[in-house]
N, C-alpha and C. Protein backbone atom coordinates (compact mmCIF):
# COMPACT_ATOMS: atom_id res chain seq x y z
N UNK A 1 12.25 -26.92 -149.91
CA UNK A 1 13.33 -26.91 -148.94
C UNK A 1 13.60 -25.48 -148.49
N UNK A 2 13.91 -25.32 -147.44
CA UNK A 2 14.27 -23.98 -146.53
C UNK A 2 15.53 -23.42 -147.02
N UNK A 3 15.68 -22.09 -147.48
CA UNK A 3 16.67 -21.63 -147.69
C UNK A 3 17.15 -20.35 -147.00
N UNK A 4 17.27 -20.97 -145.39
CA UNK A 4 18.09 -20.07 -144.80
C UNK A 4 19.23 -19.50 -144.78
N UNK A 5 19.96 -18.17 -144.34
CA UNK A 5 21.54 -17.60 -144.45
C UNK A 5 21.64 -17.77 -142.99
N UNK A 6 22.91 -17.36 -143.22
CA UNK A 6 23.53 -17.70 -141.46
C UNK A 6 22.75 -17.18 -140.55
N UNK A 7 22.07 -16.34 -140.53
CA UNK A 7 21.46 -15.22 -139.51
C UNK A 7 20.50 -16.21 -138.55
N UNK A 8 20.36 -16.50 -140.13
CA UNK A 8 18.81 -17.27 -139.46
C UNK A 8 18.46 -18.69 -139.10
N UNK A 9 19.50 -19.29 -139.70
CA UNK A 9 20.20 -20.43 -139.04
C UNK A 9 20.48 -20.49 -137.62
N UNK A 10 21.74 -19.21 -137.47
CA UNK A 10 22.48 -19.19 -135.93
C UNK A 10 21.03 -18.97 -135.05
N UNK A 11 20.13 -18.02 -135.25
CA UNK A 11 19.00 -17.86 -134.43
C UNK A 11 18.49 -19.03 -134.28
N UNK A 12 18.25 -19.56 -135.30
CA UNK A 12 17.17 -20.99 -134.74
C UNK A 12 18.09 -21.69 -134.26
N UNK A 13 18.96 -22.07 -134.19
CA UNK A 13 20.20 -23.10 -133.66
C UNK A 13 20.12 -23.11 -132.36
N UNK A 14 19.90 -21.67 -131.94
CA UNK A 14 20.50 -20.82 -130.24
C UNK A 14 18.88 -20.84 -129.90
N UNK A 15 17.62 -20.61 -130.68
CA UNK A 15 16.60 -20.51 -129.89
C UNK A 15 16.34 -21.89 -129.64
N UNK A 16 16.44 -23.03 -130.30
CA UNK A 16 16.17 -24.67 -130.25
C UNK A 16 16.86 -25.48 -128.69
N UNK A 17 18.10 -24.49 -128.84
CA UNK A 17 18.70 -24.88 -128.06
C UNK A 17 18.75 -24.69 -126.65
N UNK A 18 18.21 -23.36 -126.79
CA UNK A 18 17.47 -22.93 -124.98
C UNK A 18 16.12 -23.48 -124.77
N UNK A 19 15.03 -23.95 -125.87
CA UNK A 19 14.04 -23.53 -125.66
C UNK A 19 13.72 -25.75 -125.14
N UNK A 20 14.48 -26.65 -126.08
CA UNK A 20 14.83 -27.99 -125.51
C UNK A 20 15.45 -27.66 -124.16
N UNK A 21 16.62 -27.01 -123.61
CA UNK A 21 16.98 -27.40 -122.47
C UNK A 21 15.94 -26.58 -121.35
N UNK A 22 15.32 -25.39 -121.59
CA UNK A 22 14.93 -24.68 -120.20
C UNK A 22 13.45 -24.49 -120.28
N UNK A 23 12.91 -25.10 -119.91
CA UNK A 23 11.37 -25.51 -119.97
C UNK A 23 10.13 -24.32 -119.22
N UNK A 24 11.09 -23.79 -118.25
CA UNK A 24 10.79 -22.22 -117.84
C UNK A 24 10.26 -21.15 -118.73
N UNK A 25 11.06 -21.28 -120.03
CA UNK A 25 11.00 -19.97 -120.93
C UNK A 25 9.33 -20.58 -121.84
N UNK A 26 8.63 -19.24 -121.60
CA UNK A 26 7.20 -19.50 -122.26
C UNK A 26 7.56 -18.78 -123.89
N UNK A 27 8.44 -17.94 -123.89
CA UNK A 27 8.52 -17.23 -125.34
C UNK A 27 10.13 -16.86 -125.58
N UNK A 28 9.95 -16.90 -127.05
CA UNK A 28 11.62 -17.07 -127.55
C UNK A 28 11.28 -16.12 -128.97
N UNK A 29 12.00 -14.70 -128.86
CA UNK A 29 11.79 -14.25 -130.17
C UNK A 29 13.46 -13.55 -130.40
N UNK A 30 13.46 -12.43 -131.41
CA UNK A 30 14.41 -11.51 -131.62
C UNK A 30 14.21 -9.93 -131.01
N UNK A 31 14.83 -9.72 -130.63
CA UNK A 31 14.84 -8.93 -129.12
C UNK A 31 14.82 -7.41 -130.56
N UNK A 32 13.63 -6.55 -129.80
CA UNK A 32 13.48 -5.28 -130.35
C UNK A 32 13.20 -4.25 -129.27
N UNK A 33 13.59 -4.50 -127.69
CA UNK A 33 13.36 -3.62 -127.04
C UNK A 33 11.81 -4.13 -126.54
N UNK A 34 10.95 -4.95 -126.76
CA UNK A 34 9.67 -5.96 -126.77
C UNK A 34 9.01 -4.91 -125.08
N UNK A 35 10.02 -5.34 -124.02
CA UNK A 35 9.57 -5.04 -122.51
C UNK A 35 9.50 -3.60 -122.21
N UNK A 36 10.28 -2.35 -123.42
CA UNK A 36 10.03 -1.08 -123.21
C UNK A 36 8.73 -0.39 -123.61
N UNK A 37 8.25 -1.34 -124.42
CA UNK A 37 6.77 -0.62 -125.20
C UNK A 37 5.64 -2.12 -124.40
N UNK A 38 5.70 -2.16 -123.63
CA UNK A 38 4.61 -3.78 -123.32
C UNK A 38 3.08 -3.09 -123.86
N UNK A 39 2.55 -1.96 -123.87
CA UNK A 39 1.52 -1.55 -124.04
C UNK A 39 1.14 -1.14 -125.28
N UNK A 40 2.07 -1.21 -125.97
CA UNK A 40 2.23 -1.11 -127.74
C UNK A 40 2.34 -2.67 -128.34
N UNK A 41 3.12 -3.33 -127.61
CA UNK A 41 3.74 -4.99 -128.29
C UNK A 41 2.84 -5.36 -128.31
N UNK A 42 2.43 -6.36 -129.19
CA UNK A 42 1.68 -7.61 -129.30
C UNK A 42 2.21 -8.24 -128.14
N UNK A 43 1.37 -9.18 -127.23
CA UNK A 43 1.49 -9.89 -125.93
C UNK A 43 2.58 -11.07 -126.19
N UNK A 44 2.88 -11.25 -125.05
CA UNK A 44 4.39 -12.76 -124.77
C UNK A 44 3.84 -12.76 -123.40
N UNK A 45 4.11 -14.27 -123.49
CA UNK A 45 4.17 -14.96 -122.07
C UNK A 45 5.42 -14.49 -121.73
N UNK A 46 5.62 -14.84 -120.07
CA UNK A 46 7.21 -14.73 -119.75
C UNK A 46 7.16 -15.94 -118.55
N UNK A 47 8.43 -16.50 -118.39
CA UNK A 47 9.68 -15.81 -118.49
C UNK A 47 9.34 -15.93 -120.41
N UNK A 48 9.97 -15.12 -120.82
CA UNK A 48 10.52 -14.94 -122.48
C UNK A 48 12.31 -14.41 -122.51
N UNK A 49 13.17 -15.16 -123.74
CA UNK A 49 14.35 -14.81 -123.84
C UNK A 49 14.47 -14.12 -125.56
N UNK A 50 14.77 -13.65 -125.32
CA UNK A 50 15.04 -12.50 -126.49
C UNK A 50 16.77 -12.66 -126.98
N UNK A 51 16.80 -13.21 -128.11
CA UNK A 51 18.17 -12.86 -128.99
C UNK A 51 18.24 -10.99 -129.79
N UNK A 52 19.37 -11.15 -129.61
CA UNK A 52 19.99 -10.29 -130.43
C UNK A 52 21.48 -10.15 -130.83
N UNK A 53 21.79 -9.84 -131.93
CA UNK A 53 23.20 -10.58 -133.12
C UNK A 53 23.80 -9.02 -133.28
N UNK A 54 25.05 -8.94 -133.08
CA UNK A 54 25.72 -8.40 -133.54
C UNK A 54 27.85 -8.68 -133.57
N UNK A 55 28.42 -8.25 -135.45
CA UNK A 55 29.62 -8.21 -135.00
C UNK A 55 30.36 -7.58 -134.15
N UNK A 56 31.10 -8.01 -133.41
CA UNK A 56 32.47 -7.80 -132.90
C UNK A 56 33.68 -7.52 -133.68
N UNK A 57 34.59 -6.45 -134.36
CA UNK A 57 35.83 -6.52 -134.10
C UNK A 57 35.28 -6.59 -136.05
N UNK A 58 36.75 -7.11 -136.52
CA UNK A 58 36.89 -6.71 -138.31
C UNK A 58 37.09 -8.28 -138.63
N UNK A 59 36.13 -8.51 -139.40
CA UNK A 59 35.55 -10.29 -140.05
C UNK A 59 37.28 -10.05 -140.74
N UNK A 60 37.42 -11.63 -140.11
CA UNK A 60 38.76 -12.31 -141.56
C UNK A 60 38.18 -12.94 -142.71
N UNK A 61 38.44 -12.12 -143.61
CA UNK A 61 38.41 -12.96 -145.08
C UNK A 61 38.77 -14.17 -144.81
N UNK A 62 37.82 -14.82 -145.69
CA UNK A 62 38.21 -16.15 -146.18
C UNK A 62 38.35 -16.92 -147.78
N UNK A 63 38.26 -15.70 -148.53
CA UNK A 63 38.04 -15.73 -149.71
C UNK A 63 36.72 -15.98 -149.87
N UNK A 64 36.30 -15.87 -151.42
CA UNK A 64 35.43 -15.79 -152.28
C UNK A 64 33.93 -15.89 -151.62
N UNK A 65 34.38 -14.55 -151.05
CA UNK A 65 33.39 -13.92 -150.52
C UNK A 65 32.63 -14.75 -149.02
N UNK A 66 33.87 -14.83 -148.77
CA UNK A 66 33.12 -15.68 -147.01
C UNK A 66 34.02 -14.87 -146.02
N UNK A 67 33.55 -15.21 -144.75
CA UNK A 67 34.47 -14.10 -143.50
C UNK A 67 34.22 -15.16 -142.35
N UNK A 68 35.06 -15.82 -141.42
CA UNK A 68 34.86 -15.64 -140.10
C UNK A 68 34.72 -14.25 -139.39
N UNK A 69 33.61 -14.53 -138.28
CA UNK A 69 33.14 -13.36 -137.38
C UNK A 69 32.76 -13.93 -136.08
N UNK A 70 33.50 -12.85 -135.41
CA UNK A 70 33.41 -12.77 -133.81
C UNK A 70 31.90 -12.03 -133.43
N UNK A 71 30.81 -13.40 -133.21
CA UNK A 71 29.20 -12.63 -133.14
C UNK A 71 29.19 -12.28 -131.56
N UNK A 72 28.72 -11.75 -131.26
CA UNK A 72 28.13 -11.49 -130.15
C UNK A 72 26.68 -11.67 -130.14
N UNK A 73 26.19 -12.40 -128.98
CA UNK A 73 24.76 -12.54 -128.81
C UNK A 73 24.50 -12.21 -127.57
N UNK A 74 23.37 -10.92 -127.34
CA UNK A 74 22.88 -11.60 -125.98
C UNK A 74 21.64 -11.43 -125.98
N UNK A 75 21.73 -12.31 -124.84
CA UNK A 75 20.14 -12.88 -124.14
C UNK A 75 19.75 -12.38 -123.30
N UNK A 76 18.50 -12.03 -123.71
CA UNK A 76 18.11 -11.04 -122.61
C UNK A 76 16.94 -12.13 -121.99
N UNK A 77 16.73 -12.15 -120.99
CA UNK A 77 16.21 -13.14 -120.36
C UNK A 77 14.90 -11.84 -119.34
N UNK A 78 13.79 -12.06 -120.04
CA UNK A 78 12.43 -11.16 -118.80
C UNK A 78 11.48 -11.96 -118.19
N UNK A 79 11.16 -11.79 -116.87
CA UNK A 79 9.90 -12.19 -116.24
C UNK A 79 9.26 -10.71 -115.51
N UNK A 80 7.86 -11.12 -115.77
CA UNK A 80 7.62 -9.39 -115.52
C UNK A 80 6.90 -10.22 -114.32
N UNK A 81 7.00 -9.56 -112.65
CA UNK A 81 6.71 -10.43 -111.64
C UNK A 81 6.76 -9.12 -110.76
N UNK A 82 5.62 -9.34 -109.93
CA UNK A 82 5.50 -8.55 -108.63
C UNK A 82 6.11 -8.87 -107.15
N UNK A 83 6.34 -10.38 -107.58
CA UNK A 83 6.99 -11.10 -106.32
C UNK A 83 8.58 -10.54 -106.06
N UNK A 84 8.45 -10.94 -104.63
CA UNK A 84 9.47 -10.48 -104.57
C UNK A 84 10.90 -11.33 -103.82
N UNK A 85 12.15 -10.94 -103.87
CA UNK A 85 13.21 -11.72 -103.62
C UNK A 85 13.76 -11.51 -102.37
N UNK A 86 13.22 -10.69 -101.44
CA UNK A 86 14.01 -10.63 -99.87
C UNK A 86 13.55 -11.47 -99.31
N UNK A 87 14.66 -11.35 -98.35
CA UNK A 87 14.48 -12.88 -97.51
C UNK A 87 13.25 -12.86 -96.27
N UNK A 88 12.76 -14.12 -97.25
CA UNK A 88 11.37 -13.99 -95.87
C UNK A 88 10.29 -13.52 -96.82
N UNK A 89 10.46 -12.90 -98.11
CA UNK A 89 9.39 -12.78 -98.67
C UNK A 89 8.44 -13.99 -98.86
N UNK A 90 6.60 -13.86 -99.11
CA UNK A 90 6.02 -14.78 -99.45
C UNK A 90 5.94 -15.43 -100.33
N UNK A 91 6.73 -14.93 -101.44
CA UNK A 91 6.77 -15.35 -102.96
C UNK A 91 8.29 -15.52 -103.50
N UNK A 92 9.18 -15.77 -102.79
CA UNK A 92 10.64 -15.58 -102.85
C UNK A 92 10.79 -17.16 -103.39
N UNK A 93 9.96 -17.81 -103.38
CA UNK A 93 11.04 -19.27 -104.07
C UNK A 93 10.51 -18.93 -105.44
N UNK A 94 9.19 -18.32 -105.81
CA UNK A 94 8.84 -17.81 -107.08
C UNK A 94 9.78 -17.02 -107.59
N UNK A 95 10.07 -16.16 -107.42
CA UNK A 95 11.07 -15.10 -107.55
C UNK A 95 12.24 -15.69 -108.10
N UNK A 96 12.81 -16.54 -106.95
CA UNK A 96 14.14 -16.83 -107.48
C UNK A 96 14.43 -17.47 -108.16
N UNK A 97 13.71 -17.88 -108.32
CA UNK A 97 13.53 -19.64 -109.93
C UNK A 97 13.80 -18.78 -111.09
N UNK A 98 13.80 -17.42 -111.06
CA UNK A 98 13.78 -16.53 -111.83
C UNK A 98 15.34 -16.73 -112.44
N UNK A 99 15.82 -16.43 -110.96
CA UNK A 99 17.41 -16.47 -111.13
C UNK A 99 18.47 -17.36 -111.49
N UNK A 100 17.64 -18.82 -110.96
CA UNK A 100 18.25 -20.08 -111.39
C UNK A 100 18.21 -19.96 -113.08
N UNK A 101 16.75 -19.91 -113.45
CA UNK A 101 17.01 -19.67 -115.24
C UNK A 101 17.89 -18.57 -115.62
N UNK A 102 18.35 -18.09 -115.24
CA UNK A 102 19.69 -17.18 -115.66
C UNK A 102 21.04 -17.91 -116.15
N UNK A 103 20.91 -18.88 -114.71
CA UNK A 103 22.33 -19.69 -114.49
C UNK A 103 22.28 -21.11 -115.34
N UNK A 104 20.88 -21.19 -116.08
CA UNK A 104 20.49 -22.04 -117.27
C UNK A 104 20.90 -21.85 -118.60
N UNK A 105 20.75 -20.90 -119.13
CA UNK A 105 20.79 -20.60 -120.01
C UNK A 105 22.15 -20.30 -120.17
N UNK A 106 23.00 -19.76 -119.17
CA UNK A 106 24.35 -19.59 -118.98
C UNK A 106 24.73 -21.16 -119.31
N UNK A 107 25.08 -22.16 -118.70
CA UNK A 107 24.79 -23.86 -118.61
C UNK A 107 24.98 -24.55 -120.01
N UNK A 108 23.97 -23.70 -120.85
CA UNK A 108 23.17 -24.24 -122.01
C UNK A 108 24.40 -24.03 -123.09
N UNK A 109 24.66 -22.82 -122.74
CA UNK A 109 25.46 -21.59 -124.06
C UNK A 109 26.56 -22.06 -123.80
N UNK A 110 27.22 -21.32 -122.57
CA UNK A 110 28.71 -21.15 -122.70
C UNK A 110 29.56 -22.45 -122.53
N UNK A 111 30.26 -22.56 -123.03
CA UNK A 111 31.73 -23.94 -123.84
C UNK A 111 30.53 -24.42 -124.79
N UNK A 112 29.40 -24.42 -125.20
CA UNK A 112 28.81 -25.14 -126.62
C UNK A 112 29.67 -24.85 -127.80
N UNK A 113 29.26 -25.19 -128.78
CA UNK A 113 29.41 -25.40 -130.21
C UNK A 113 28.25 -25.85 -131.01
N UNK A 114 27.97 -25.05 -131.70
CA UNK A 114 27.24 -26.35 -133.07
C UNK A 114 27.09 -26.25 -134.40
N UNK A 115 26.27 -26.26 -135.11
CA UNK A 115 26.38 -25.95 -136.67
C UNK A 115 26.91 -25.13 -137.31
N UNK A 116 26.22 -23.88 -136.70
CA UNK A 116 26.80 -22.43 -137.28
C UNK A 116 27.47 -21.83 -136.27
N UNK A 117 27.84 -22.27 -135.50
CA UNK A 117 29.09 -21.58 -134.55
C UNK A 117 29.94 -22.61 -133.92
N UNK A 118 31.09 -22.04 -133.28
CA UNK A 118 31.87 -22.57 -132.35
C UNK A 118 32.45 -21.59 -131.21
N UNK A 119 33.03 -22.15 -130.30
CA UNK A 119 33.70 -21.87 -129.23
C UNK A 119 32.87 -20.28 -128.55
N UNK A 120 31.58 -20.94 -127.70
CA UNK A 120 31.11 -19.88 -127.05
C UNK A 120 30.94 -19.25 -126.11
N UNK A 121 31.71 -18.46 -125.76
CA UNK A 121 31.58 -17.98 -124.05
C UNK A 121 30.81 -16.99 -123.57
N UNK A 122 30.78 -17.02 -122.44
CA UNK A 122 29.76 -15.66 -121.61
C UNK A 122 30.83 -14.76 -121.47
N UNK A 123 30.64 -13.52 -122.29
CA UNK A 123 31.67 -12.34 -122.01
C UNK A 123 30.88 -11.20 -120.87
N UNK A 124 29.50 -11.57 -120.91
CA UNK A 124 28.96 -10.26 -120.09
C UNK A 124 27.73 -10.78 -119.36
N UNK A 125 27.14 -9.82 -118.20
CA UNK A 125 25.73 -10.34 -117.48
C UNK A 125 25.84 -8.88 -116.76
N UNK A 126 24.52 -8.81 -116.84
CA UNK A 126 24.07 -7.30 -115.59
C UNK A 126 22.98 -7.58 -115.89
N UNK A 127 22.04 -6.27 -114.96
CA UNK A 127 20.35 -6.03 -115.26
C UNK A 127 20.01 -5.32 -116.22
N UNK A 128 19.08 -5.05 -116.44
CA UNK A 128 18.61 -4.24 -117.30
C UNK A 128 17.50 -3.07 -116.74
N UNK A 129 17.63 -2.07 -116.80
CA UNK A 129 16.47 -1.63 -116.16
C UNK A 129 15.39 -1.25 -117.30
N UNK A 130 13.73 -1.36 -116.64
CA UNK A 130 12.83 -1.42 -117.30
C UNK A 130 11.86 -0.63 -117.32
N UNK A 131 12.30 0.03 -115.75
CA UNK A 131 11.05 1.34 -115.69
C UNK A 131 9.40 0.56 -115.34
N UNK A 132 10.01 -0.57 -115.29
CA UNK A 132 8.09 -1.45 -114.45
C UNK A 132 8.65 -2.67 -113.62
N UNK A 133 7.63 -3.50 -113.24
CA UNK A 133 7.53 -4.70 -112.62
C UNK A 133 8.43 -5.70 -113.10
N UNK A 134 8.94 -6.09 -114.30
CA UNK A 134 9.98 -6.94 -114.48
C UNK A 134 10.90 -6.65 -114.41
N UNK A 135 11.61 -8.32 -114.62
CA UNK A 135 12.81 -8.23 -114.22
C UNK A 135 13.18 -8.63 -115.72
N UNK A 136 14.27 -7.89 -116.02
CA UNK A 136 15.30 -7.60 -117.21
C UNK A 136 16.60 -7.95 -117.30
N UNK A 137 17.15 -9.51 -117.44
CA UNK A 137 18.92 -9.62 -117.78
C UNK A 137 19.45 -9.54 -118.72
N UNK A 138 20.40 -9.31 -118.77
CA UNK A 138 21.27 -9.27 -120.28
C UNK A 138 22.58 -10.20 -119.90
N UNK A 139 22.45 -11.30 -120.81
CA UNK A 139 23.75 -11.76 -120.64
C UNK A 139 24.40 -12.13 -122.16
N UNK A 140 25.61 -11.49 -122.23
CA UNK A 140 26.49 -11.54 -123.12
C UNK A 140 27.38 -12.54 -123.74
N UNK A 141 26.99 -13.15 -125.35
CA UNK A 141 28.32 -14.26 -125.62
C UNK A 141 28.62 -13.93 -126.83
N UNK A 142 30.19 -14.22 -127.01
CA UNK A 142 30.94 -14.45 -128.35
C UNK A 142 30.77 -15.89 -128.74
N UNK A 143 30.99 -15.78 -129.96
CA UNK A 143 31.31 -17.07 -131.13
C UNK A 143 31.95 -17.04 -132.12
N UNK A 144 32.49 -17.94 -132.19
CA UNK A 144 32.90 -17.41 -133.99
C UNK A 144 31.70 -18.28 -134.92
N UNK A 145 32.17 -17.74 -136.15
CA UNK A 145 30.58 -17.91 -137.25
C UNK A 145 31.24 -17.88 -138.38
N UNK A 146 31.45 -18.50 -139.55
CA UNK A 146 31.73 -18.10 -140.87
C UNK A 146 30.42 -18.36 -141.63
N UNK A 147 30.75 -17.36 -142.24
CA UNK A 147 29.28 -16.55 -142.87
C UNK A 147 29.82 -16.51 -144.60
N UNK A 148 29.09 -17.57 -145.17
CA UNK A 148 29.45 -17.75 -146.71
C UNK A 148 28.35 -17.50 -147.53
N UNK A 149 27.19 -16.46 -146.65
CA UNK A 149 25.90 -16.52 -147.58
C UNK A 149 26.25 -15.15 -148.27
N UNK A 150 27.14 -14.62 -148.55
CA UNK A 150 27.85 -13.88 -149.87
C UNK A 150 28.38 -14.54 -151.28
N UNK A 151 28.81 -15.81 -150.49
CA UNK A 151 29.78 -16.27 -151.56
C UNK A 151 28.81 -17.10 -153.03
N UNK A 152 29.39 -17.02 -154.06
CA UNK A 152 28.76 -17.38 -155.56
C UNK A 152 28.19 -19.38 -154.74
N UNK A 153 27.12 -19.75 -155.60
CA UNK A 153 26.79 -21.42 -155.37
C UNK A 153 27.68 -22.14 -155.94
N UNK A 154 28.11 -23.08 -155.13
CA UNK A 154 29.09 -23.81 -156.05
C UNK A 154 27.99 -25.00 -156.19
N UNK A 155 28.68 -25.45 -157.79
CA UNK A 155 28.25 -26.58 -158.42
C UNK A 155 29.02 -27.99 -158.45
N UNK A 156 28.10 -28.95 -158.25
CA UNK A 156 28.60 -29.85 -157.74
C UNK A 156 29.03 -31.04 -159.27
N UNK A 157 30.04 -31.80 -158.88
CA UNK A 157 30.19 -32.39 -160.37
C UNK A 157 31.07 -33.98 -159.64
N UNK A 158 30.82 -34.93 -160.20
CA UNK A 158 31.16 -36.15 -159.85
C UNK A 158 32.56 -36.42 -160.73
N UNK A 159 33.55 -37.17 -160.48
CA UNK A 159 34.44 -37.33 -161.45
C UNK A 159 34.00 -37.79 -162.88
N UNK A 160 32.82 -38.56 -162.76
CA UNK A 160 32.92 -39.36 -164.41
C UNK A 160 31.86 -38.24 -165.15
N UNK A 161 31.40 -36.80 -164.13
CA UNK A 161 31.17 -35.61 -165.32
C UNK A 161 31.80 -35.05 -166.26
N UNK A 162 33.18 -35.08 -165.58
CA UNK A 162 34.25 -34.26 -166.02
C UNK A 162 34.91 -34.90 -167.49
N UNK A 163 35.02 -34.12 -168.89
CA UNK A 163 35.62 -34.96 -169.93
C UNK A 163 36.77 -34.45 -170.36
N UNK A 164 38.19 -34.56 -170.07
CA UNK A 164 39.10 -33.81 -170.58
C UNK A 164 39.92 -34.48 -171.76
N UNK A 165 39.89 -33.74 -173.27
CA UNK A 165 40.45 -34.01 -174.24
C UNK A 165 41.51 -33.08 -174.64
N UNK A 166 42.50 -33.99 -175.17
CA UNK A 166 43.85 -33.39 -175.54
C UNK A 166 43.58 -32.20 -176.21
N UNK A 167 44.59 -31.50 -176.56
CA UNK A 167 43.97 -30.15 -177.24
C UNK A 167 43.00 -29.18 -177.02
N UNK A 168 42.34 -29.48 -176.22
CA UNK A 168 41.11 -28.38 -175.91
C UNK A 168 41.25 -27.40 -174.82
N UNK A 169 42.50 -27.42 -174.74
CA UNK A 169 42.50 -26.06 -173.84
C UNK A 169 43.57 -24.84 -174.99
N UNK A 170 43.28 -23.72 -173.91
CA UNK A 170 44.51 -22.75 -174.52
C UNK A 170 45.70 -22.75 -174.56
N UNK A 171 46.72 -22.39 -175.79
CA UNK A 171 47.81 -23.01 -176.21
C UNK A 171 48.54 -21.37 -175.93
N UNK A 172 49.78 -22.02 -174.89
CA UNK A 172 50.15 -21.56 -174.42
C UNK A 172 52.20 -21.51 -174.90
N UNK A 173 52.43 -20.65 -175.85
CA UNK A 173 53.71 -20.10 -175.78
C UNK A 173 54.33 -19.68 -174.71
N UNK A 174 55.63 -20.40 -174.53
CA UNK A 174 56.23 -20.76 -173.91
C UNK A 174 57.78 -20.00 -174.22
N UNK A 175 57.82 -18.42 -173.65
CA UNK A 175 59.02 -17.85 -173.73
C UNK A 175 60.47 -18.77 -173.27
N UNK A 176 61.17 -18.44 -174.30
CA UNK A 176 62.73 -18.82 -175.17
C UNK A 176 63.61 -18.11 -173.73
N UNK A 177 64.15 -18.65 -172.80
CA UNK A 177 64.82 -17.63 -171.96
C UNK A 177 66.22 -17.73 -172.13
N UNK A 178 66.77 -18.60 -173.32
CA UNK A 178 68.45 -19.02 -173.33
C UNK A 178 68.68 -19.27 -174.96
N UNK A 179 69.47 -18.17 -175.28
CA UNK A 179 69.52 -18.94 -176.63
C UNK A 179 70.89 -19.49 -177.15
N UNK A 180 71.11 -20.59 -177.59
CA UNK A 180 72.25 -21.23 -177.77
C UNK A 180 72.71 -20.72 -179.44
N UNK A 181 74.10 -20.23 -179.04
CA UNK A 181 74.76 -20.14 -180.56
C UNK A 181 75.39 -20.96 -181.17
């Protein structure tokens, strides 16, 4: 059996979940900057969407060793394409299909919920610049996440495990607070 922590959970949750709804995206990894080195990277099809995780703001305890956290994810969404998007171009419905998967993945994410998160919105979107031929978005979301892969395993026990006999616990004196004369 798989013994994933939240990290890697929330990733597969969010990559399953773009990669079923938007049939566009040829590659789905964890975003390392992939489109600044293309001549160093190992190859990706594109379009490709790229995660990347980070907190927001100061986790609330939840005791024994768990926290809700405000994650931030974004998606960076690349197609590396020579075509182009002015009007009248020859390759402009190519191009812009580009843009519709933007407004997909937006679609997909924001008001979701699911396993390892809830309540997710789009806080951000711009370009990215790349210094070549693709095109580079970044779009920005919060979630909340409680993250219990700190906390000790709890053990599981059925009622008819449990045997409690008289006497067997610690005997406990019981301070005198009134004394009658």
């Amino acid at each position: 059996m798989e013994d994933l922590k939240i990290w890697a959970l929330l990733y597969r949750e969010i990559a399953t979940k773009l990669s079923d709804a938007i049939s566009e995206v040829e590659w789905l990894d964890l975003w390392h900057n992939q489109v600044g080195f293309l001549e160093d990277e190992h190859n990706f099809t594109t379009p490709a969407v790229f995660l990347a995780f980070s907190i927001l703001g100061e986790p609330e305890d939840l005791g024994v060793h768990a926290q809700r956290i405000r994650v931030q994810v974004d998606v960076y969404y690349y197609y590396e394409t020579f075509e182009d998007t002015y009007n009248g171009a020859y390759n402009q419905t190519d191009a812009l299909t580009f843009l519709n998967c933007i407004s997909e993945i937006h679609a997909v994410l924001h008001g979701s919920s699911g396993d390892c998160y809830s309540e997710c919105k789009r806080v951000g979107f711009g370009a990215v610049d790349t210094g070549s031929a693709g095109n580079l978005y970044r779009q920005s979301f919060t979630m909340l996440v409680e993250d219990a892969s700190a906390s000790p395993p709890l053990t599981e026990a059925s009622p008819g495990d449990v045997v409690i006999e008289k006497g067997s616990g610690q005997t406990v004196e019981k301070e005198k607070k009134f004394l009658i004369p």
